[in-house]
PDB file of N, CA and C in Angstrom:
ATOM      1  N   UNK A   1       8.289   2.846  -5.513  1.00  0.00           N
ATOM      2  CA  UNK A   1       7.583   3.202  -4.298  1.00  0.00           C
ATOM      3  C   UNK A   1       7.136   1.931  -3.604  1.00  0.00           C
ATOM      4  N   UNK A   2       7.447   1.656  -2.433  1.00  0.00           N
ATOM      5  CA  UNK A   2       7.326   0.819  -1.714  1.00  0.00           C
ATOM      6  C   UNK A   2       5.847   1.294  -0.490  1.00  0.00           C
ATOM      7  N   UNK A   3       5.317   0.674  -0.398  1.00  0.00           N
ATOM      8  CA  UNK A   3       3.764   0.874   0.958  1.00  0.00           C
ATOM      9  C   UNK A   3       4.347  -0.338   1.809  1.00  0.00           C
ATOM     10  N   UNK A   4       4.078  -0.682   2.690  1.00  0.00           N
ATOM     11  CA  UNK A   4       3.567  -1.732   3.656  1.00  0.00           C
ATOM     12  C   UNK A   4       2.333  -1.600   4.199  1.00  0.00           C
ATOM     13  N   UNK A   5       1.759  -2.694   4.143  1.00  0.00           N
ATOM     14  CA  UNK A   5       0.447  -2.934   4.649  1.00  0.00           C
ATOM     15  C   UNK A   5       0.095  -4.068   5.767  1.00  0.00           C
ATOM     16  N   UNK A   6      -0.756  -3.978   6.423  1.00  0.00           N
ATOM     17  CA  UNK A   6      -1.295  -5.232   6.982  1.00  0.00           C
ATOM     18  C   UNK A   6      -2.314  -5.402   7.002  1.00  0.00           C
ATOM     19  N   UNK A   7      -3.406  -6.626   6.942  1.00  0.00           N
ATOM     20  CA  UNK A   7      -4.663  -6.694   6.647  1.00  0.00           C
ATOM     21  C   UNK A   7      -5.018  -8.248   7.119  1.00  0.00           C
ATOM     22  N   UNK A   8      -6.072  -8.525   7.832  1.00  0.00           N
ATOM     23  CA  UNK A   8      -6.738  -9.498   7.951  1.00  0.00           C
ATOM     24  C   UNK A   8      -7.857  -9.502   7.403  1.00  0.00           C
ATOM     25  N   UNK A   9      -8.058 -10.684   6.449  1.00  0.00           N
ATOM     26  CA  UNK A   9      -9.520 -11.210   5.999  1.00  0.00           C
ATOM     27  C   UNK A   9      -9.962 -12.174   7.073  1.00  0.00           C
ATOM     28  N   UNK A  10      -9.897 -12.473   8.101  1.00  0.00           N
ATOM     29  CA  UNK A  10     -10.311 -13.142   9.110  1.00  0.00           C
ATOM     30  C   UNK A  10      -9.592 -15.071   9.010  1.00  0.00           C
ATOM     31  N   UNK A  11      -8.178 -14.639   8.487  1.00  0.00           N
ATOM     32  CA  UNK A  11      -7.679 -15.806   8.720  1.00  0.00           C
ATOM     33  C   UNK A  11      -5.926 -15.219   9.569  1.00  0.00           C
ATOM     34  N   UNK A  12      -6.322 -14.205  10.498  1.00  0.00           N
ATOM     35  CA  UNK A  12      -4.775 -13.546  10.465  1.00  0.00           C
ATOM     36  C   UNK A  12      -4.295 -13.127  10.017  1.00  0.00           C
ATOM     37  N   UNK A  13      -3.615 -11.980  10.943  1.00  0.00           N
ATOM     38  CA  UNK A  13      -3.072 -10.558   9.505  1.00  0.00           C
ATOM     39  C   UNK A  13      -1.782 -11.693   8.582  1.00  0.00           C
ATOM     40  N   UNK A  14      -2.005 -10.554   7.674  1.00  0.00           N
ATOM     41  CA  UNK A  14      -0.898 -10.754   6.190  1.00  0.00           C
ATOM     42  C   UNK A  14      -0.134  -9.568   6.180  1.00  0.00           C
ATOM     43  N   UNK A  15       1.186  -9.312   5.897  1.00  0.00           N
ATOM     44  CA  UNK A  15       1.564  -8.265   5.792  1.00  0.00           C
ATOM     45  C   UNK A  15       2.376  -8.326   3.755  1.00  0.00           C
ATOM     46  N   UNK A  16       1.999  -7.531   3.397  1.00  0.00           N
ATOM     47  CA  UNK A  16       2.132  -7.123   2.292  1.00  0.00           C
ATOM     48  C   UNK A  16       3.293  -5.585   1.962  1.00  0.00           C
ATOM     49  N   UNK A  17       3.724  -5.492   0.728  1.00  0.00           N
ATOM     50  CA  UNK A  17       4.610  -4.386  -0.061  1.00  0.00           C
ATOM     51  C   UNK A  17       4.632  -4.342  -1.095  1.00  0.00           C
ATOM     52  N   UNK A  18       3.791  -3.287  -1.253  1.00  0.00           N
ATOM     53  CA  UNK A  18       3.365  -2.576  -3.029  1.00  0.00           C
ATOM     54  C   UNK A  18       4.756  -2.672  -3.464  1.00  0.00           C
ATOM     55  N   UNK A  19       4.667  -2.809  -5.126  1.00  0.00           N
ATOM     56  CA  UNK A  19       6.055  -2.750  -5.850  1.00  0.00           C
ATOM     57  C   UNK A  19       5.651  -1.728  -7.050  1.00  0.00           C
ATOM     58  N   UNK A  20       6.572  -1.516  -7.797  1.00  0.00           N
ATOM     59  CA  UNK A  20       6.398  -0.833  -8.942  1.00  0.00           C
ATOM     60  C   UNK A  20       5.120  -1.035  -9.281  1.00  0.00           C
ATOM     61  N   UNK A  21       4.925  -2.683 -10.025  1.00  0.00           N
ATOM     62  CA  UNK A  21       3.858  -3.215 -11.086  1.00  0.00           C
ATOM     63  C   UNK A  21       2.113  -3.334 -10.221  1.00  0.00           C
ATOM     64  N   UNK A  22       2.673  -3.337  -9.112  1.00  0.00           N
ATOM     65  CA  UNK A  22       1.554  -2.861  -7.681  1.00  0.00           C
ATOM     66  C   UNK A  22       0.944  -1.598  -7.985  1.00  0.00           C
ATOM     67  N   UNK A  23       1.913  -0.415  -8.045  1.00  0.00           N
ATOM     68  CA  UNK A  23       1.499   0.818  -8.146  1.00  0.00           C
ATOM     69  C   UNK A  23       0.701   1.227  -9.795  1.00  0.00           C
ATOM     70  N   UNK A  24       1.300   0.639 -10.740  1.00  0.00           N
ATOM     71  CA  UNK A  24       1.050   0.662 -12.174  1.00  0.00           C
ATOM     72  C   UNK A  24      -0.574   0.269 -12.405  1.00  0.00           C
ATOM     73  N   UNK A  25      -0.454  -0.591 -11.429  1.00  0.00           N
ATOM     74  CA  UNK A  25      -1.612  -1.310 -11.588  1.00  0.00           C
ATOM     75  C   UNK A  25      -3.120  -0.858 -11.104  1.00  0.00           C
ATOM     76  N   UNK A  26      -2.846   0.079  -9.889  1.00  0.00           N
ATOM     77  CA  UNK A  26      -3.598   1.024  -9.024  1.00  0.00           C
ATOM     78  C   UNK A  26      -3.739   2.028 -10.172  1.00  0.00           C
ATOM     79  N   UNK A  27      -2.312   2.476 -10.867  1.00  0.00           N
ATOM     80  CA  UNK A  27      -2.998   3.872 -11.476  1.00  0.00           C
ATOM     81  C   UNK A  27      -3.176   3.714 -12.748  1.00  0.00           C
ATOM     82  N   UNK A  28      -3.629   2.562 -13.747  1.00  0.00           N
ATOM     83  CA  UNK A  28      -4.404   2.038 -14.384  1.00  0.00           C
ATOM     84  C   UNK A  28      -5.861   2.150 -14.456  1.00  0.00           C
ATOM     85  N   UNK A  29      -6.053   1.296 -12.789  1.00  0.00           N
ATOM     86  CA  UNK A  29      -7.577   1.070 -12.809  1.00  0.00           C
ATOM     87  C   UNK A  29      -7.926   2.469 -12.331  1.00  0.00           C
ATOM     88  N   UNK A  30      -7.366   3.170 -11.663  1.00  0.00           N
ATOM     89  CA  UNK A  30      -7.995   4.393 -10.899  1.00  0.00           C
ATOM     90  C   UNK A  30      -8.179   5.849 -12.137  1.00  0.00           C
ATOM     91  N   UNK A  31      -7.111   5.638 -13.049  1.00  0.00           N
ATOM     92  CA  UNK A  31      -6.598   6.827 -13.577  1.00  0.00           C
ATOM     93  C   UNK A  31      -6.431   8.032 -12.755  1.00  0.00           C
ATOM     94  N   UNK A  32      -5.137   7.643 -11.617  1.00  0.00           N
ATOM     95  CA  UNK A  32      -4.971   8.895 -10.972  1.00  0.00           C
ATOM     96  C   UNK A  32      -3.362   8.338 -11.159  1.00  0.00           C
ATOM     97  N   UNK A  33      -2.161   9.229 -11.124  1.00  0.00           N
ATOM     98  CA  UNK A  33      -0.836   9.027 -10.694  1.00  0.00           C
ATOM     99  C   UNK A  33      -0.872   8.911  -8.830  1.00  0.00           C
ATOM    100  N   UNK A  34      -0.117   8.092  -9.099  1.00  0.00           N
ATOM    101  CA  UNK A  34       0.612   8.218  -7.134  1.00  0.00           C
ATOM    102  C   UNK A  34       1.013   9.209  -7.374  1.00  0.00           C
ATOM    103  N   UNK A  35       1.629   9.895  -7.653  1.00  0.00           N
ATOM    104  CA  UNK A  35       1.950  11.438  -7.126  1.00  0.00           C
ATOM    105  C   UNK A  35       1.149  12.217  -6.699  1.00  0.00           C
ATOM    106  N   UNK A  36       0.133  12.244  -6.995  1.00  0.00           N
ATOM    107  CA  UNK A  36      -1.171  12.793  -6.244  1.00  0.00           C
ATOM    108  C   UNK A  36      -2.292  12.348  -4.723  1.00  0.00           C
ATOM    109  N   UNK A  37      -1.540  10.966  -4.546  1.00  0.00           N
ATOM    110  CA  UNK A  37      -1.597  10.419  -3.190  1.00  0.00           C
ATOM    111  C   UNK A  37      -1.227  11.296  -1.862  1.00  0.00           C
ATOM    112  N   UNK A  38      -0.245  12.064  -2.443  1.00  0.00           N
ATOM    113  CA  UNK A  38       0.500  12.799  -1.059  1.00  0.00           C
ATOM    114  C   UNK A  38      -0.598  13.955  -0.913  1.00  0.00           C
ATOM    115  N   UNK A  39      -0.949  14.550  -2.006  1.00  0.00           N
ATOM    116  CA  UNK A  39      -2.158  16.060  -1.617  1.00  0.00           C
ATOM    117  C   UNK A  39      -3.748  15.088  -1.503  1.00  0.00           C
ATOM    118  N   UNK A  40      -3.657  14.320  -2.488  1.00  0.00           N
ATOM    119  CA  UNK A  40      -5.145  13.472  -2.079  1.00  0.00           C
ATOM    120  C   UNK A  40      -5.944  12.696  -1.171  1.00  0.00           C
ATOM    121  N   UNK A  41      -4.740  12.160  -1.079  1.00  0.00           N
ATOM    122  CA  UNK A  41      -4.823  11.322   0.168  1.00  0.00           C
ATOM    123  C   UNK A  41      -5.824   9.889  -0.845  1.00  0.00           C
ATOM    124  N   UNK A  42      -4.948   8.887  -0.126  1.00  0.00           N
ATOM    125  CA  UNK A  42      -5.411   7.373  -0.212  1.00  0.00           C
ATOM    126  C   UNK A  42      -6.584   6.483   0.445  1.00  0.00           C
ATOM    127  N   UNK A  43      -7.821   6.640   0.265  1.00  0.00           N
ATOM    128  CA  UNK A  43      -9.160   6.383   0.313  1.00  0.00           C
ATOM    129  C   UNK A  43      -8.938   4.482   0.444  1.00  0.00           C
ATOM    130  N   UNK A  44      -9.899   4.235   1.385  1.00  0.00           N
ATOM    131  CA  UNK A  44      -9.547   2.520   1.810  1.00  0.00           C
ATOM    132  C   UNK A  44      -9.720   1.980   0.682  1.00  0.00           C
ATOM    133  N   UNK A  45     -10.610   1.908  -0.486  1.00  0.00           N
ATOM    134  CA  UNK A  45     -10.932   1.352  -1.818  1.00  0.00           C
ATOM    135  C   UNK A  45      -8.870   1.160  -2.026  1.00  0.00           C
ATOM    136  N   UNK A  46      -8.510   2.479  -2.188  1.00  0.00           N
ATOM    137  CA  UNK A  46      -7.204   2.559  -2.747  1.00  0.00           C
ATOM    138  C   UNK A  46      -6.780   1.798  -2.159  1.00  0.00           C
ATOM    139  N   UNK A  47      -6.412   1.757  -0.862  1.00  0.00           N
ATOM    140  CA  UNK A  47      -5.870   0.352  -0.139  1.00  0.00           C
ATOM    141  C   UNK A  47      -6.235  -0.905  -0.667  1.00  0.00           C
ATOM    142  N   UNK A  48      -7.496  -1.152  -0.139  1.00  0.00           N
ATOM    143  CA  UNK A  48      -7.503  -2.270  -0.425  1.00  0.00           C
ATOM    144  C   UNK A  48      -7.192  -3.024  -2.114  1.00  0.00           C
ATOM    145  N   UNK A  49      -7.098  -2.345  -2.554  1.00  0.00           N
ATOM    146  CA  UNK A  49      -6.564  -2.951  -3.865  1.00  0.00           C
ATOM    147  C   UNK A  49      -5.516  -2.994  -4.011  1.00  0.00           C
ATOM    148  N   UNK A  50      -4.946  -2.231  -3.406  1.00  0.00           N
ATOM    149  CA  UNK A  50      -3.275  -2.444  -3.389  1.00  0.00           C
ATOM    150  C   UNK A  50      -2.470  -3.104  -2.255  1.00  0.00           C
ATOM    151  N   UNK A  51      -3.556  -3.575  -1.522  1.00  0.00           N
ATOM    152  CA  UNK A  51      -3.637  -5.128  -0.092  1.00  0.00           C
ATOM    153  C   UNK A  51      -3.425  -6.170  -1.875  1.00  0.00           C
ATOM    154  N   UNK A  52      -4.629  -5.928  -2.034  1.00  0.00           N
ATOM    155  CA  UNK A  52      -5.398  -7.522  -2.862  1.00  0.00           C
ATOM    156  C   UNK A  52      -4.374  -7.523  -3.926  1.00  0.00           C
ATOM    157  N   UNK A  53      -3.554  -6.755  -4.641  1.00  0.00           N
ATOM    158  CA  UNK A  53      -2.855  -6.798  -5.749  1.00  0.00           C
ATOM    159  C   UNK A  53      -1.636  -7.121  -5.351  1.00  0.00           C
ATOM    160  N   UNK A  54      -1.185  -6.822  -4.342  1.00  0.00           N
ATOM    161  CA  UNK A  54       0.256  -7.331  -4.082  1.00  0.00           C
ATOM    162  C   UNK A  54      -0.147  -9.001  -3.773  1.00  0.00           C
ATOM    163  N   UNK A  55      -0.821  -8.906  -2.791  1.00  0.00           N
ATOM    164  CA  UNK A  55      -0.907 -10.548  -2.417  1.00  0.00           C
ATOM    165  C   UNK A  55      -1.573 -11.133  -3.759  1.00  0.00           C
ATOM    166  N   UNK A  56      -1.502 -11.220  -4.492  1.00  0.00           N
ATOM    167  CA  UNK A  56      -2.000 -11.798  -5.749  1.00  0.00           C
ATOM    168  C   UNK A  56      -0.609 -11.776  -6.607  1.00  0.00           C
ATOM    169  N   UNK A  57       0.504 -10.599  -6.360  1.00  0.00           N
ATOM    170  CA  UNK A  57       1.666 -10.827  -6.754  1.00  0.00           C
ATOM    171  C   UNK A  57       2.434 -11.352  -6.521  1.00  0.00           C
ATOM    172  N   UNK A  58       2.490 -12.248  -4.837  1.00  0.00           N
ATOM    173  CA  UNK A  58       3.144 -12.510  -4.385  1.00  0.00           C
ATOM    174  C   UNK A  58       2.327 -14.026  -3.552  1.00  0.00           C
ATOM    175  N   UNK A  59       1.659 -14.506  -4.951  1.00  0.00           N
ATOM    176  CA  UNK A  59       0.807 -15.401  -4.707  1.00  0.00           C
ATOM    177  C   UNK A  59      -0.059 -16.056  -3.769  1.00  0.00           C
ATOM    178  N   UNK A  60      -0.343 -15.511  -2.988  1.00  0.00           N
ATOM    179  CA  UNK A  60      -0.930 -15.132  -1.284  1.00  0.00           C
ATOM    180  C   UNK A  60      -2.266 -15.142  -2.209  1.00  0.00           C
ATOM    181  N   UNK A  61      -3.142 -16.133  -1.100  1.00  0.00           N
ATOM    182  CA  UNK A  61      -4.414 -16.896  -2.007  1.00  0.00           C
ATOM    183  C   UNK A  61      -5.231 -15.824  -1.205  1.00  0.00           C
ATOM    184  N   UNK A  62      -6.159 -15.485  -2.023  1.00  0.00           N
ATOM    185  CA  UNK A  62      -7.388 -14.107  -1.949  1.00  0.00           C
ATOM    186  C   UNK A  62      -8.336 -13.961  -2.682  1.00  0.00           C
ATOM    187  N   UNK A  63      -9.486 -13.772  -2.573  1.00  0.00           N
ATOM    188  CA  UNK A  63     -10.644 -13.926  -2.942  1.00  0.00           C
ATOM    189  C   UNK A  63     -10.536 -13.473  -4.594  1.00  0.00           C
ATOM    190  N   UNK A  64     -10.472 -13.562  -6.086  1.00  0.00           N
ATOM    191  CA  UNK A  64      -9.896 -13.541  -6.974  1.00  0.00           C
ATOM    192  C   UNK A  64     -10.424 -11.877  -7.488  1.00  0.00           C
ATOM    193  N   UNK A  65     -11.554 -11.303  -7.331  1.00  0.00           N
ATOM    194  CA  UNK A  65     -12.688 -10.179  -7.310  1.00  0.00           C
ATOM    195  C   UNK A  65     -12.570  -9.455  -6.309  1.00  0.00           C
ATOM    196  N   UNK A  66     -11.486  -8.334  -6.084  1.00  0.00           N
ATOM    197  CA  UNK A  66     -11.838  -7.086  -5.403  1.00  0.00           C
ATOM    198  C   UNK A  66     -12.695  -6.964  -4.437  1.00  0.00           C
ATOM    199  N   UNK A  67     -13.890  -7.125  -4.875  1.00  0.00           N
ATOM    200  CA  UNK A  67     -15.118  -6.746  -3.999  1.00  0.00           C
ATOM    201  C   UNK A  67     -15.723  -7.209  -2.924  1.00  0.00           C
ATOM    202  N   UNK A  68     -15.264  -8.805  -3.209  1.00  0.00           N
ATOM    203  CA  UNK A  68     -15.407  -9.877  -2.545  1.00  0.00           C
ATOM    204  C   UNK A  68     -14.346 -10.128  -1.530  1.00  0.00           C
ATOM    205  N   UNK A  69     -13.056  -9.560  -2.045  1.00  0.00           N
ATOM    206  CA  UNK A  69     -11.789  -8.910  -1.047  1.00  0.00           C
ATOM    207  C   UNK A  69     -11.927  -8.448   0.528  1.00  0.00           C
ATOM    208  N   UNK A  70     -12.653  -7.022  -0.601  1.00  0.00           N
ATOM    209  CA  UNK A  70     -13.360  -6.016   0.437  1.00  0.00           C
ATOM    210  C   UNK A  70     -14.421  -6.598   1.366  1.00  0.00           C
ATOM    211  N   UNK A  71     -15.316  -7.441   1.144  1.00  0.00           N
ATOM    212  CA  UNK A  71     -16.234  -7.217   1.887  1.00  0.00           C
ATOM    213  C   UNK A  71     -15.741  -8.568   3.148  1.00  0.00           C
ATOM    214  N   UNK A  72     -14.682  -9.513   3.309  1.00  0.00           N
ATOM    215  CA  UNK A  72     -13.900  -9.952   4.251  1.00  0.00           C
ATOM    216  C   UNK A  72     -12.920  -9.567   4.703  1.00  0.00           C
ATOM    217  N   UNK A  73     -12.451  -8.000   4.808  1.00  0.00           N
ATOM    218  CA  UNK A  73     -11.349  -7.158   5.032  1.00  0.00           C
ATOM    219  C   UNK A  73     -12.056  -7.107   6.769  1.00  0.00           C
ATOM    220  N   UNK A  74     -11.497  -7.368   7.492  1.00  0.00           N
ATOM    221  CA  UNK A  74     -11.802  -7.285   9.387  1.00  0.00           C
ATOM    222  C   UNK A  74     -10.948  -5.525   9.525  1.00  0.00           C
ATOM    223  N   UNK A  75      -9.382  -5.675   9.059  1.00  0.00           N
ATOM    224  CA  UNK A  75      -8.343  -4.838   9.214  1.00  0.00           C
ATOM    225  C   UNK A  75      -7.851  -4.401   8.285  1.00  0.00           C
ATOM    226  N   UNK A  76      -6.909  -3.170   7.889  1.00  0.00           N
ATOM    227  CA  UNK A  76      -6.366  -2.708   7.111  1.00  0.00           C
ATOM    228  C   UNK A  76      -5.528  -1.959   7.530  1.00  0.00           C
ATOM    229  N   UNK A  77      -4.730  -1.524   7.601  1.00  0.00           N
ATOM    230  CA  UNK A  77      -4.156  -0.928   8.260  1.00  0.00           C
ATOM    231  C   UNK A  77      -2.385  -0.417   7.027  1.00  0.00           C
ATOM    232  N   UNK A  78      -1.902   1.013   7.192  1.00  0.00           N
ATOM    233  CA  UNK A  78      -0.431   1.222   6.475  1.00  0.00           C
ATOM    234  C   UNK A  78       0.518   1.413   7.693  1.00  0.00           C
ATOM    235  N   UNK A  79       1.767   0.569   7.291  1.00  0.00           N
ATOM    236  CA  UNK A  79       2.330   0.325   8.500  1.00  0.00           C
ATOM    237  C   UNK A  79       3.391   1.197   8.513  1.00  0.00           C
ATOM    238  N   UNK A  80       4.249   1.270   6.991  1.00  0.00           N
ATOM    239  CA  UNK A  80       5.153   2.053   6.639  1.00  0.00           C
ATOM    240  C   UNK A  80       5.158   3.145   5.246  1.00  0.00           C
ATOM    241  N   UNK A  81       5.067   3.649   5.483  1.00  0.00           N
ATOM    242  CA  UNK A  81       5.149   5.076   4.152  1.00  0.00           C
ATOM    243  C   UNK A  81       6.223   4.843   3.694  1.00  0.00           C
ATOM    244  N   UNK A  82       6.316   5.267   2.211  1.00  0.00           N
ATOM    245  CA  UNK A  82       7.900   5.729   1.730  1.00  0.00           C
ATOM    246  C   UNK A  82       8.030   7.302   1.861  1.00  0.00           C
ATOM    247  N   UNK A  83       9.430   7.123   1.849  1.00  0.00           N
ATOM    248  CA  UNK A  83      10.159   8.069   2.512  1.00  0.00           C
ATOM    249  C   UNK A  83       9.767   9.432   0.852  1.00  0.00           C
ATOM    250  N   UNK A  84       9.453  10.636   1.071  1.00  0.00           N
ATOM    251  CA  UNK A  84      10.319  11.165  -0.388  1.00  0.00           C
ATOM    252  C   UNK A  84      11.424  11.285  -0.624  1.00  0.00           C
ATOM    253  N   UNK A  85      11.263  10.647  -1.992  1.00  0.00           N
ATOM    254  CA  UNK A  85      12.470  10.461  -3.105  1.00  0.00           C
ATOM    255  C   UNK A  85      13.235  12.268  -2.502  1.00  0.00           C
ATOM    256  N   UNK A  86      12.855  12.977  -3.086  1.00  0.00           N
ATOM    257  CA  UNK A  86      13.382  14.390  -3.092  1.00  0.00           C
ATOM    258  C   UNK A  86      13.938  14.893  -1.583  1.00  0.00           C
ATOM    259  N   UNK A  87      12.918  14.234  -0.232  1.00  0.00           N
ATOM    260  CA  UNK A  87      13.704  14.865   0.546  1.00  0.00           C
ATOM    261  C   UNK A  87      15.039  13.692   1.441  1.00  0.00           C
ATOM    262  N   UNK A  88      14.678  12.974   0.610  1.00  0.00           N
ATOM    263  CA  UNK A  88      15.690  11.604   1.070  1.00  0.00           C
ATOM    264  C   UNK A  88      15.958  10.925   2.764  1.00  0.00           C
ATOM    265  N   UNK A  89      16.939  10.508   3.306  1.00  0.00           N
ATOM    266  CA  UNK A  89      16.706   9.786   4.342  1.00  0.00           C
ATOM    267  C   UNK A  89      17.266  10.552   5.277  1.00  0.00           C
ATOM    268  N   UNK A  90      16.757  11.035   6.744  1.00  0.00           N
ATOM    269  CA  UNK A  90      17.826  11.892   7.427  1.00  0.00           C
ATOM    270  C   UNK A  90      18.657  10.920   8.080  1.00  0.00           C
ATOM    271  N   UNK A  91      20.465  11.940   8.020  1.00  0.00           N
ATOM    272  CA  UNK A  91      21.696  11.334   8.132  1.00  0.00           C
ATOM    273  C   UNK A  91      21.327  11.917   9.774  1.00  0.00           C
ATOM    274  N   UNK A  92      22.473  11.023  10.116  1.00  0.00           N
ATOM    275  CA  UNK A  92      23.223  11.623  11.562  1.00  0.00           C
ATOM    276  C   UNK A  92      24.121  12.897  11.051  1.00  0.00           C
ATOM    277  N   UNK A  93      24.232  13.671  10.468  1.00  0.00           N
ATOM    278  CA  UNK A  93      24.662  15.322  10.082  1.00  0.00           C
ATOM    279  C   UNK A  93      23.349  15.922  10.392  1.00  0.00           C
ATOM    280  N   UNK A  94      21.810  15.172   9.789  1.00  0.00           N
ATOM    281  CA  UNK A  94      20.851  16.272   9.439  1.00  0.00           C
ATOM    282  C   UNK A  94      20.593  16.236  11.230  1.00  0.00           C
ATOM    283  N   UNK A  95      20.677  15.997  12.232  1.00  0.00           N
ATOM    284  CA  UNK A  95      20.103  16.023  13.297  1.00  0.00           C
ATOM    285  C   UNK A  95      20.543  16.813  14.266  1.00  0.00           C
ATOM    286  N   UNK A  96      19.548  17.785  15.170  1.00  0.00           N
ATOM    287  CA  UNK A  96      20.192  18.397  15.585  1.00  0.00           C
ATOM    288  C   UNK A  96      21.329  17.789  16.909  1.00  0.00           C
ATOM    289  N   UNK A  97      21.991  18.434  17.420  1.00  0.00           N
ATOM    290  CA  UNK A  97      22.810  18.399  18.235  1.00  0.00           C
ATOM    291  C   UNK A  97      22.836  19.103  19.391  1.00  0.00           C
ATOM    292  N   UNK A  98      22.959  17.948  20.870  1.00  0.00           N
ATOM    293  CA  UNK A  98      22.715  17.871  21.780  1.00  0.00           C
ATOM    294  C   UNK A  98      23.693  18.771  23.053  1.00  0.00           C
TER     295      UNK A  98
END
């Protein structure tokens, strides 16, 4: 599962993309599955840790403590969703016709 994000701590946005070990890592500390993101819905805490964890994966220098993350977050923002796995990507077949 892939996210995109963008976020400024007040040095200019960063744009970021959750990865697997991104997501593992969210549902570790949270004890919730992402699969339950889609009926639950993703609360800014959830974001922002999964802002601060990718850029920490992808060595993008950030306040080392979560909290301290959060409290220089200006923006946050999800730029791109993943698609569902199950209902997959629509083709030029699935569309209607003109």
């Amino acid at each position: 599962m892939k996210l995109t994000m963008i976020y400024n701590i007040g040095e200019g946005p960063v744009e970021v993309t959750t990865n697997l070990a991104t997501i593992v890592a969210w549902e570790r500390r949270y004890k919730r599955k992402i699969s339950t993101a889609d009926r639950d819905g993703l609360g800014v805490e959830d974001m922002a840790f999964l802002a601060h964890e990718a850029s920490k994966q992808r060595q993008i220098v950030v306040p080392a403590v979560l909290d301290d993350f959060i409290r220089k977050l200006e923006d946050l923002e999800i730029v791109s969703e993943p698609v569902n796995p199950t209902q997959g990507t629509p083709t030029e077949e699935d569309s209607p016709s003109s």
